[in-house]
PDB file of N, CA and C in Angstrom:
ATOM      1  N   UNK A   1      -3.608  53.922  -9.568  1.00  0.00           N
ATOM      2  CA  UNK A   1      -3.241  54.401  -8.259  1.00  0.00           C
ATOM      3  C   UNK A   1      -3.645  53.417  -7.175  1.00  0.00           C
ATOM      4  N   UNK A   2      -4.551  53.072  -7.436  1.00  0.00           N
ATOM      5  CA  UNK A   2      -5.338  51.846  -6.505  1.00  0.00           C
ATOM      6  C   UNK A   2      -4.733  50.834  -5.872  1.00  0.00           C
ATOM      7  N   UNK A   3      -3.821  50.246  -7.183  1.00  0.00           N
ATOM      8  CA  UNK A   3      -3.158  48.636  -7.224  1.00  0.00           C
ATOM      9  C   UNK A   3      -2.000  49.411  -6.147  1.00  0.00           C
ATOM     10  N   UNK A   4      -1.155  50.298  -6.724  1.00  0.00           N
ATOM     11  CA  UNK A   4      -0.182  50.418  -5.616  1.00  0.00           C
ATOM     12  C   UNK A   4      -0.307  50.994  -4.103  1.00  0.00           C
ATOM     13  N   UNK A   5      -1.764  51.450  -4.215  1.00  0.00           N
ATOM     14  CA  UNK A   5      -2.180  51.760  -2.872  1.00  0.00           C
ATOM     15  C   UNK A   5      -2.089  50.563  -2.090  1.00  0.00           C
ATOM     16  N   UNK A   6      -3.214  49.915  -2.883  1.00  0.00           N
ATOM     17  CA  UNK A   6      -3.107  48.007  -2.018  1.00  0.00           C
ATOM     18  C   UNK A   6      -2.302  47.358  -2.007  1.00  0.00           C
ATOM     19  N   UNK A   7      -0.758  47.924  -2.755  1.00  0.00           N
ATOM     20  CA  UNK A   7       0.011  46.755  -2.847  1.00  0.00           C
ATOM     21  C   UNK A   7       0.799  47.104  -1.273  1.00  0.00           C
ATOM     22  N   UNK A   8       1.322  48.287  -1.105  1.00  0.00           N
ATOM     23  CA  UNK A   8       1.631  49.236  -0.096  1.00  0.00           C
ATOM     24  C   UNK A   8       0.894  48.994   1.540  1.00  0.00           C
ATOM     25  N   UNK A   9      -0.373  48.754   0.817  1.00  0.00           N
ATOM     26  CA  UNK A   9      -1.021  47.994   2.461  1.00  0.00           C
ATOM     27  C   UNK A   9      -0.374  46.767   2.879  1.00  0.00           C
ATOM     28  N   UNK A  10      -0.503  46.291   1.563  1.00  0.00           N
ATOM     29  CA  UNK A  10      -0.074  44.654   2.061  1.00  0.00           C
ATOM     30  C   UNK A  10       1.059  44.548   2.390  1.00  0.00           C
ATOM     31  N   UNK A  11       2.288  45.127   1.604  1.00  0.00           N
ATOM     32  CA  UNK A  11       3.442  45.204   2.415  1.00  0.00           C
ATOM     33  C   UNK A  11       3.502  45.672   3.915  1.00  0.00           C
ATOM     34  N   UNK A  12       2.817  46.464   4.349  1.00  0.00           N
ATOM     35  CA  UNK A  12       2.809  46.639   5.633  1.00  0.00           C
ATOM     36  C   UNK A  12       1.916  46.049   6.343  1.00  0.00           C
ATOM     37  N   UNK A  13       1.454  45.617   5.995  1.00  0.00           N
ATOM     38  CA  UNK A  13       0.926  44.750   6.883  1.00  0.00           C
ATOM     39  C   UNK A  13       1.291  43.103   7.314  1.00  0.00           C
ATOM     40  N   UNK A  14       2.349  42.666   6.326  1.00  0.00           N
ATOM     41  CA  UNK A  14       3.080  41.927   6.376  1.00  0.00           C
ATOM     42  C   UNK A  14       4.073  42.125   7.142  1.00  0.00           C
ATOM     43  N   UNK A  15       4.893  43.111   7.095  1.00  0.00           N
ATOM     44  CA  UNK A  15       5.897  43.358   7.876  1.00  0.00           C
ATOM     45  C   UNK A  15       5.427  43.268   9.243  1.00  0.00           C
ATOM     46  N   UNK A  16       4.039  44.171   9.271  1.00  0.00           N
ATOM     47  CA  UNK A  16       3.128  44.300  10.981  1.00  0.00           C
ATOM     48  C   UNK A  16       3.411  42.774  11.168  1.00  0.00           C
ATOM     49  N   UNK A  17       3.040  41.443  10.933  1.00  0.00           N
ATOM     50  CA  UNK A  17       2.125  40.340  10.726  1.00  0.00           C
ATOM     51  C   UNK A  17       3.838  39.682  11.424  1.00  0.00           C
ATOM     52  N   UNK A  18       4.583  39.821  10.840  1.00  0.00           N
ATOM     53  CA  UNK A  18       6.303  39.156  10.815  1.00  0.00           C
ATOM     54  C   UNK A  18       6.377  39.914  12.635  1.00  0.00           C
ATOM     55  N   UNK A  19       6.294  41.257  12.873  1.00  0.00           N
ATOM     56  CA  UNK A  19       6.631  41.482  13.818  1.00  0.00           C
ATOM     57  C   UNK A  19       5.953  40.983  14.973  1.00  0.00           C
ATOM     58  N   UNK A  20       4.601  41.299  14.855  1.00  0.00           N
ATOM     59  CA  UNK A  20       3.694  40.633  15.822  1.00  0.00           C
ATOM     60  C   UNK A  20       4.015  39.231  16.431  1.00  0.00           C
ATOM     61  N   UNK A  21       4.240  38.546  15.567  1.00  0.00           N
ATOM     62  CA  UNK A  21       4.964  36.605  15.379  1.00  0.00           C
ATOM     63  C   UNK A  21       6.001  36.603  16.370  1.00  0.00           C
ATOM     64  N   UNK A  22       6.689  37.865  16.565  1.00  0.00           N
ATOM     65  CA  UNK A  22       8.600  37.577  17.127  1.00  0.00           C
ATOM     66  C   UNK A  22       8.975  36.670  15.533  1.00  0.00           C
ATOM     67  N   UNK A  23       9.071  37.085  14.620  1.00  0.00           N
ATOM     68  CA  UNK A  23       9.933  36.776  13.541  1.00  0.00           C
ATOM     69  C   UNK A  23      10.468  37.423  12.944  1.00  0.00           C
ATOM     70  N   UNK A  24      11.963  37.883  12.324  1.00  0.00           N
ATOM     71  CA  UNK A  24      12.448  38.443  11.791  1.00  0.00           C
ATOM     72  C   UNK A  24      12.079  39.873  10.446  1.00  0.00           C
ATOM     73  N   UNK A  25      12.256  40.776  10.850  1.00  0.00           N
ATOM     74  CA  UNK A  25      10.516  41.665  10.223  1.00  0.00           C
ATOM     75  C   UNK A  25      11.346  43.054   9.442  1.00  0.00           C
ATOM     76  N   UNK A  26      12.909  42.831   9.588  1.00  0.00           N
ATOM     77  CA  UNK A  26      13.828  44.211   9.349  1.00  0.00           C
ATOM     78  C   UNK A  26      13.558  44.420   7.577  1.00  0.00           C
ATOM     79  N   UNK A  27      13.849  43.304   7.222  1.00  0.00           N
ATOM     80  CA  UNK A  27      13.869  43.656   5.872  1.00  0.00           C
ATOM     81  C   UNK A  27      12.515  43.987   5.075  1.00  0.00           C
ATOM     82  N   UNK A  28      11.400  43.311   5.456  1.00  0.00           N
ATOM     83  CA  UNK A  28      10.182  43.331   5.213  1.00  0.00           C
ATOM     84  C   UNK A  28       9.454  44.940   5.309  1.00  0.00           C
ATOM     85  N   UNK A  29      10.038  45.378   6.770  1.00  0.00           N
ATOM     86  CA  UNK A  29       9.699  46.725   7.070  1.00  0.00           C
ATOM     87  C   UNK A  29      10.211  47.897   6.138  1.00  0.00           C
ATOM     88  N   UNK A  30      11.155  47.344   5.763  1.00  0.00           N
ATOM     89  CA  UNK A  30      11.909  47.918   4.756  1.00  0.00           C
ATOM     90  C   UNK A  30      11.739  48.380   3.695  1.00  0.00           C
ATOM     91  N   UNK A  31      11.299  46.972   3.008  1.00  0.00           N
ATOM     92  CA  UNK A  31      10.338  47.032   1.994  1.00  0.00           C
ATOM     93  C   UNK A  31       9.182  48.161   1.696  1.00  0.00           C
ATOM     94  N   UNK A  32       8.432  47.842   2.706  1.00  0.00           N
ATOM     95  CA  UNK A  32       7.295  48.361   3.180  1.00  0.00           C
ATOM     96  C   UNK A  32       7.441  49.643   2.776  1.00  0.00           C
ATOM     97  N   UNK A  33       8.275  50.215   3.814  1.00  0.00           N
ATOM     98  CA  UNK A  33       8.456  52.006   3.765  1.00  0.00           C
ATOM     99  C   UNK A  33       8.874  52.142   2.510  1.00  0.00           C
ATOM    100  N   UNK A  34       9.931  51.274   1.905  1.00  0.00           N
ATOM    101  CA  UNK A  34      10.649  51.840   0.465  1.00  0.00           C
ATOM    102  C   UNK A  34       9.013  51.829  -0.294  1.00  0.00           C
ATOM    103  N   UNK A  35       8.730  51.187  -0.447  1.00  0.00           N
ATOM    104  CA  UNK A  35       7.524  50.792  -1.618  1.00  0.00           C
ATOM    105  C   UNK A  35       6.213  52.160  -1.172  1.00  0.00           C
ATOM    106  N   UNK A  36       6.095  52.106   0.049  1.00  0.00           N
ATOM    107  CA  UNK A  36       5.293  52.906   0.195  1.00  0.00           C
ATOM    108  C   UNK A  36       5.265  54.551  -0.227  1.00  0.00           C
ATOM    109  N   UNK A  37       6.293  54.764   0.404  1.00  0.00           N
ATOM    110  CA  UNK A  37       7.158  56.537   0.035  1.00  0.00           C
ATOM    111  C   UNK A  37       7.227  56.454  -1.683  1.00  0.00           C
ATOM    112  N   UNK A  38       7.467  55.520  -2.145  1.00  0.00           N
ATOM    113  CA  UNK A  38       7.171  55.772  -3.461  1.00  0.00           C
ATOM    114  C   UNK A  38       6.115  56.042  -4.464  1.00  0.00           C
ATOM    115  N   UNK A  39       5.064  54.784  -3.760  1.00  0.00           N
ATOM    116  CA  UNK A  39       3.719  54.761  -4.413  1.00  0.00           C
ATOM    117  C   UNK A  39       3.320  56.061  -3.712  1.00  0.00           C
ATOM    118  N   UNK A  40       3.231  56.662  -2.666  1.00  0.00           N
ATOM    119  CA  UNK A  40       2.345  58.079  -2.245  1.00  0.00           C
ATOM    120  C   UNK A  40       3.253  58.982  -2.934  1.00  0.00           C
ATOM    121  N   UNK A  41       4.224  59.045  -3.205  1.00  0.00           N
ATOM    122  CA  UNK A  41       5.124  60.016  -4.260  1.00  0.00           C
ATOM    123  C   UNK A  41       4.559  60.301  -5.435  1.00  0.00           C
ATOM    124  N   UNK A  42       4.451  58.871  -6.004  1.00  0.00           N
ATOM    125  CA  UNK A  42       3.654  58.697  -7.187  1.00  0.00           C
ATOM    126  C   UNK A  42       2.385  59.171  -7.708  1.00  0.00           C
ATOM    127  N   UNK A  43       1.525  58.631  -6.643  1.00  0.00           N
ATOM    128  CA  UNK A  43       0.515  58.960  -6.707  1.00  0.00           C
ATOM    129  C   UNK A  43      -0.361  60.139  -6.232  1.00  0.00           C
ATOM    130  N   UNK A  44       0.271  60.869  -5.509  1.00  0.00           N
ATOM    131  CA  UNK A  44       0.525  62.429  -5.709  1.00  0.00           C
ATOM    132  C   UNK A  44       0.755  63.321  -6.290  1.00  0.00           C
ATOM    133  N   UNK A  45       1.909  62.910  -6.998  1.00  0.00           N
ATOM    134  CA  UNK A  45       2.468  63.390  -8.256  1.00  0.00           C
ATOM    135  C   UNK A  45       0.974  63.220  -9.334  1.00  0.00           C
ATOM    136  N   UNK A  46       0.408  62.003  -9.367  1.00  0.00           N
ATOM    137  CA  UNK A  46      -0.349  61.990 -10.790  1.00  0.00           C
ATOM    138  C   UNK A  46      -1.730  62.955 -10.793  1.00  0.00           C
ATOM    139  N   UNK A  47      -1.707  63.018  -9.230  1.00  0.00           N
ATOM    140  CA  UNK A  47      -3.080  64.140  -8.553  1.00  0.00           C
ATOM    141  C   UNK A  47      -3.000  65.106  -9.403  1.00  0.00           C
ATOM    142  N   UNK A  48      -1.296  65.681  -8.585  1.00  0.00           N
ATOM    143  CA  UNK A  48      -1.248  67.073  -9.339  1.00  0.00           C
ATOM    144  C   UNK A  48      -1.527  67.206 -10.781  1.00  0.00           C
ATOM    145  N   UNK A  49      -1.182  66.062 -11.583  1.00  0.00           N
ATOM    146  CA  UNK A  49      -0.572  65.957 -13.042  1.00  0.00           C
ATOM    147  C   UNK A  49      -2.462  66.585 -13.562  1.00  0.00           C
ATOM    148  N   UNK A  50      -3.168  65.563 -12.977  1.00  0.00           N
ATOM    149  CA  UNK A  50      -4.766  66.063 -13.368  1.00  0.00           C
ATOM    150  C   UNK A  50      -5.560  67.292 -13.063  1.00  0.00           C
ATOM    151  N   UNK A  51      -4.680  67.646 -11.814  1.00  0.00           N
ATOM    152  CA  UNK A  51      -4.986  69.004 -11.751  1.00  0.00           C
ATOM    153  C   UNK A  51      -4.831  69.865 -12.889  1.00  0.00           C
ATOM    154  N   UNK A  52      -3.598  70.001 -13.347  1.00  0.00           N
ATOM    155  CA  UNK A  52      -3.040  70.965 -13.751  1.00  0.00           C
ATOM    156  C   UNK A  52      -1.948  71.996 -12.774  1.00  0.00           C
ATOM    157  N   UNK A  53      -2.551  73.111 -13.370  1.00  0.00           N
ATOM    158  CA  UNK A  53      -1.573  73.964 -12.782  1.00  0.00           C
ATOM    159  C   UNK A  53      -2.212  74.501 -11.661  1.00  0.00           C
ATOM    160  N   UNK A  54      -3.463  74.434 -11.348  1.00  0.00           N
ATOM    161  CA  UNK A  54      -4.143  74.525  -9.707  1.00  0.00           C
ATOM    162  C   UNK A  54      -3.695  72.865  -8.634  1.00  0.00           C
ATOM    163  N   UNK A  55      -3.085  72.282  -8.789  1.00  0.00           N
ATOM    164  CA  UNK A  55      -2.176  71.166  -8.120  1.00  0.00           C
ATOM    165  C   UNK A  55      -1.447  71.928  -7.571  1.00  0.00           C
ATOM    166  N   UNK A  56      -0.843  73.063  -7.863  1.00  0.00           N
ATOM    167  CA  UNK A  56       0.213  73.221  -7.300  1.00  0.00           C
ATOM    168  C   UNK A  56      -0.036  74.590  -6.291  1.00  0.00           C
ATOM    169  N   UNK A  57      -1.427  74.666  -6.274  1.00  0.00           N
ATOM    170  CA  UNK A  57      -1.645  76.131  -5.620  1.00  0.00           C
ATOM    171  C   UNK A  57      -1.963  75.631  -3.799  1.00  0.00           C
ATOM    172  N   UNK A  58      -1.328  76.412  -3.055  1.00  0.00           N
ATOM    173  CA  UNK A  58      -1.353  76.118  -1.849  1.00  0.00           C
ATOM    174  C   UNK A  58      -2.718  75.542  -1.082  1.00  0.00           C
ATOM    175  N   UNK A  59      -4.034  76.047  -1.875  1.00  0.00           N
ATOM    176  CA  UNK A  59      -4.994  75.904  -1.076  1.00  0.00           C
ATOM    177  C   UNK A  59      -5.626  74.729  -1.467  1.00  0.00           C
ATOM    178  N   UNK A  60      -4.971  73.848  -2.492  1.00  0.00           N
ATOM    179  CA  UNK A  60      -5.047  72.709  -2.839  1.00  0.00           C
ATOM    180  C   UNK A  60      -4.580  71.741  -2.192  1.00  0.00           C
ATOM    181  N   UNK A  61      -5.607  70.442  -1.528  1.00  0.00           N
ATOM    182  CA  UNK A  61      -5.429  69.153  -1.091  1.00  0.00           C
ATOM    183  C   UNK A  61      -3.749  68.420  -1.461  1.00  0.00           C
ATOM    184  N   UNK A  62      -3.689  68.668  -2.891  1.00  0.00           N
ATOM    185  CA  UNK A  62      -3.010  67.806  -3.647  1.00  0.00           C
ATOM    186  C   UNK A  62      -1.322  68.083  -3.619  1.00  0.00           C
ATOM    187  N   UNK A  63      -1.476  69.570  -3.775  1.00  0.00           N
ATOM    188  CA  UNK A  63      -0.349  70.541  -3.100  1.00  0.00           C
ATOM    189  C   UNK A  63       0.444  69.747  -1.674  1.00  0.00           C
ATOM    190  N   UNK A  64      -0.380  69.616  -0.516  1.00  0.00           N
ATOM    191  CA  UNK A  64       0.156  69.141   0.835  1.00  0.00           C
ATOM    192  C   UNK A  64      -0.229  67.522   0.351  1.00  0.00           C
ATOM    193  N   UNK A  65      -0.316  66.868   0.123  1.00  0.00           N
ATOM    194  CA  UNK A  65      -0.240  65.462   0.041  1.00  0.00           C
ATOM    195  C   UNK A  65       0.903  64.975  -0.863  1.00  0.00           C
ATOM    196  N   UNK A  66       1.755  66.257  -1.691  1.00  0.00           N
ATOM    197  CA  UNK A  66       2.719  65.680  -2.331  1.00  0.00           C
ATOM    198  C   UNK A  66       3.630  66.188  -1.829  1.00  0.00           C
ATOM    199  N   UNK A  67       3.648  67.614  -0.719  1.00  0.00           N
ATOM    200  CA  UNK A  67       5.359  67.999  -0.085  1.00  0.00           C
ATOM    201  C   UNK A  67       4.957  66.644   0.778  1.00  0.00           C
ATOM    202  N   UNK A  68       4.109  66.506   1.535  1.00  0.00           N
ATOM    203  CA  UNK A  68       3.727  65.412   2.666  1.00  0.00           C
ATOM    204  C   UNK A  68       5.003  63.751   2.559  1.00  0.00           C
ATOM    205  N   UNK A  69       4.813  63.477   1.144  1.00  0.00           N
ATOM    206  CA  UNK A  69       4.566  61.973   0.296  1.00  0.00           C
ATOM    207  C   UNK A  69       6.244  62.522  -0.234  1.00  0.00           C
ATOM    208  N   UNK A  70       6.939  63.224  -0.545  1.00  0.00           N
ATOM    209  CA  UNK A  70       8.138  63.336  -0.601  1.00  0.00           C
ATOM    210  C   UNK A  70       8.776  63.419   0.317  1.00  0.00           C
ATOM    211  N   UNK A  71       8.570  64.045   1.692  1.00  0.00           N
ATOM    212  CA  UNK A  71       9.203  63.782   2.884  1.00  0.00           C
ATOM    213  C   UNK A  71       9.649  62.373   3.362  1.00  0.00           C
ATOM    214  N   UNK A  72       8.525  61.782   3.105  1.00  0.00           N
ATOM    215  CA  UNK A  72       8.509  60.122   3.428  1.00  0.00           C
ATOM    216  C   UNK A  72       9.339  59.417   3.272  1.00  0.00           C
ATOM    217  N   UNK A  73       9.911  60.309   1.601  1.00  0.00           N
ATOM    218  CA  UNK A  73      11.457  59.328   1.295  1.00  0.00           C
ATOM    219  C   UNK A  73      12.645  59.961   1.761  1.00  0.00           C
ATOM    220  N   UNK A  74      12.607  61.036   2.428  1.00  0.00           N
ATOM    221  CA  UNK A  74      13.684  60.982   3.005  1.00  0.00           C
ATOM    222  C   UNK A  74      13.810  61.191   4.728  1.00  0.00           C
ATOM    223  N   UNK A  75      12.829  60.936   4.902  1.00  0.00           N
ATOM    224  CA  UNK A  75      12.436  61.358   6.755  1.00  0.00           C
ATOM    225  C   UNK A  75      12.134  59.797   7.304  1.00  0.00           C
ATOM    226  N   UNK A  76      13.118  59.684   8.180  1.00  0.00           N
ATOM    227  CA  UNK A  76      12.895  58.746   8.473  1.00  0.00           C
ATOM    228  C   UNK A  76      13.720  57.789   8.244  1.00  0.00           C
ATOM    229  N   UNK A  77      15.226  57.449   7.584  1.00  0.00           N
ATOM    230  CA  UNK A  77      16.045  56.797   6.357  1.00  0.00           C
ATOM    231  C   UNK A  77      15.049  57.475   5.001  1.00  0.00           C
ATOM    232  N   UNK A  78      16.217  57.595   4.540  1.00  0.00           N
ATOM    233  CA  UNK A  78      16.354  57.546   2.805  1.00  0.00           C
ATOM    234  C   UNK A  78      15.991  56.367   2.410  1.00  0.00           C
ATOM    235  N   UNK A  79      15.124  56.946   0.889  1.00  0.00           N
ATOM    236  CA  UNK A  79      15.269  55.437  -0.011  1.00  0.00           C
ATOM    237  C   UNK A  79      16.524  54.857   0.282  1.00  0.00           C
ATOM    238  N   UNK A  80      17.378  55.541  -0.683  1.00  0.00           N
ATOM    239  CA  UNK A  80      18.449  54.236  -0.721  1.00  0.00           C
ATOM    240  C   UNK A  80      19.476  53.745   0.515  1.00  0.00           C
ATOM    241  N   UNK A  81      18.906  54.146   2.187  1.00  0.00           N
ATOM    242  CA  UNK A  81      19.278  53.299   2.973  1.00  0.00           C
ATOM    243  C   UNK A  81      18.210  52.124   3.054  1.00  0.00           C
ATOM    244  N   UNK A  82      17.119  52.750   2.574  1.00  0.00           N
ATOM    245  CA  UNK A  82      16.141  51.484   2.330  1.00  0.00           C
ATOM    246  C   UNK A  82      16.649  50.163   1.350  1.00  0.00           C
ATOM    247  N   UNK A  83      17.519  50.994   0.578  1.00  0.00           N
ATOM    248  CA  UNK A  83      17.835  49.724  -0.502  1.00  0.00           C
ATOM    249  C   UNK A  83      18.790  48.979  -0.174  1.00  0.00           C
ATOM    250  N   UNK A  84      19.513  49.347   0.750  1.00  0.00           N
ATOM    251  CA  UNK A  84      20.780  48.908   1.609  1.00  0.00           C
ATOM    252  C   UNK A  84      20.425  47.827   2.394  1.00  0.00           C
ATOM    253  N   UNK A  85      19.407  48.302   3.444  1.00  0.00           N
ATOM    254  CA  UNK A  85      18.658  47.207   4.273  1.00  0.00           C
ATOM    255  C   UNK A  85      18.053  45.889   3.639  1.00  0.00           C
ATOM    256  N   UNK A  86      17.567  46.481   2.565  1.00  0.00           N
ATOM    257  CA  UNK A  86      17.060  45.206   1.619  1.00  0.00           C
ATOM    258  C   UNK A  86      18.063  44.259   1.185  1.00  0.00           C
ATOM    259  N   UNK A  87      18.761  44.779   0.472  1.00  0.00           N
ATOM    260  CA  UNK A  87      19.809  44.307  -0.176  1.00  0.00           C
ATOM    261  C   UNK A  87      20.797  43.539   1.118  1.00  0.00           C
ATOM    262  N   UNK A  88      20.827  43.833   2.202  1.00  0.00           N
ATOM    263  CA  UNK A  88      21.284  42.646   3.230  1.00  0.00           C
ATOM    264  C   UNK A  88      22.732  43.302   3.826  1.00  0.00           C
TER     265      UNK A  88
END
């Protein structure tokens, strides 16, 4: 969970790093969000998975960090306008 946590920083913070510059930062940002909404998808998902079947009970952390982390991919653009942007 870790590696894609940090990988997810670094993409954004790259993209931050491109914008800050005045350099071209669309696709990068892009990146960013696509990669990110996924890894917190993910890694939400694997919360619950260790939970069990209390993951999914409302008064559980893990519960709101995964409706939270699925919104992401579609609030805001969709993945796959994300993949669009990338793709050029």
């Amino acid at each position: 969970m870790s590696v894609r946590v940090d990988a997810a920083r670094l993409l954004i913070y790259k993209a931050a790093m491109l914008k800050d510059a005045g350099k071209p930062f669309i696709k990068d940002a892009a990146q960013a969000k696509l990669y990110a909404s996924e890894a917190a998808t993910w890694c939400s998902h694997q919360a619950i998975q260790v939970l069990g079947g209390m993951g999914y009970v409302s008064d559980m952390p893990a519960e709101r960090f995964y409706r939270d982390a699925r919104i992401t991919e579609i609030y805001e653009g969709t993945s796959e306008v994300q993949h669009l942007v990338i793709a050029g």
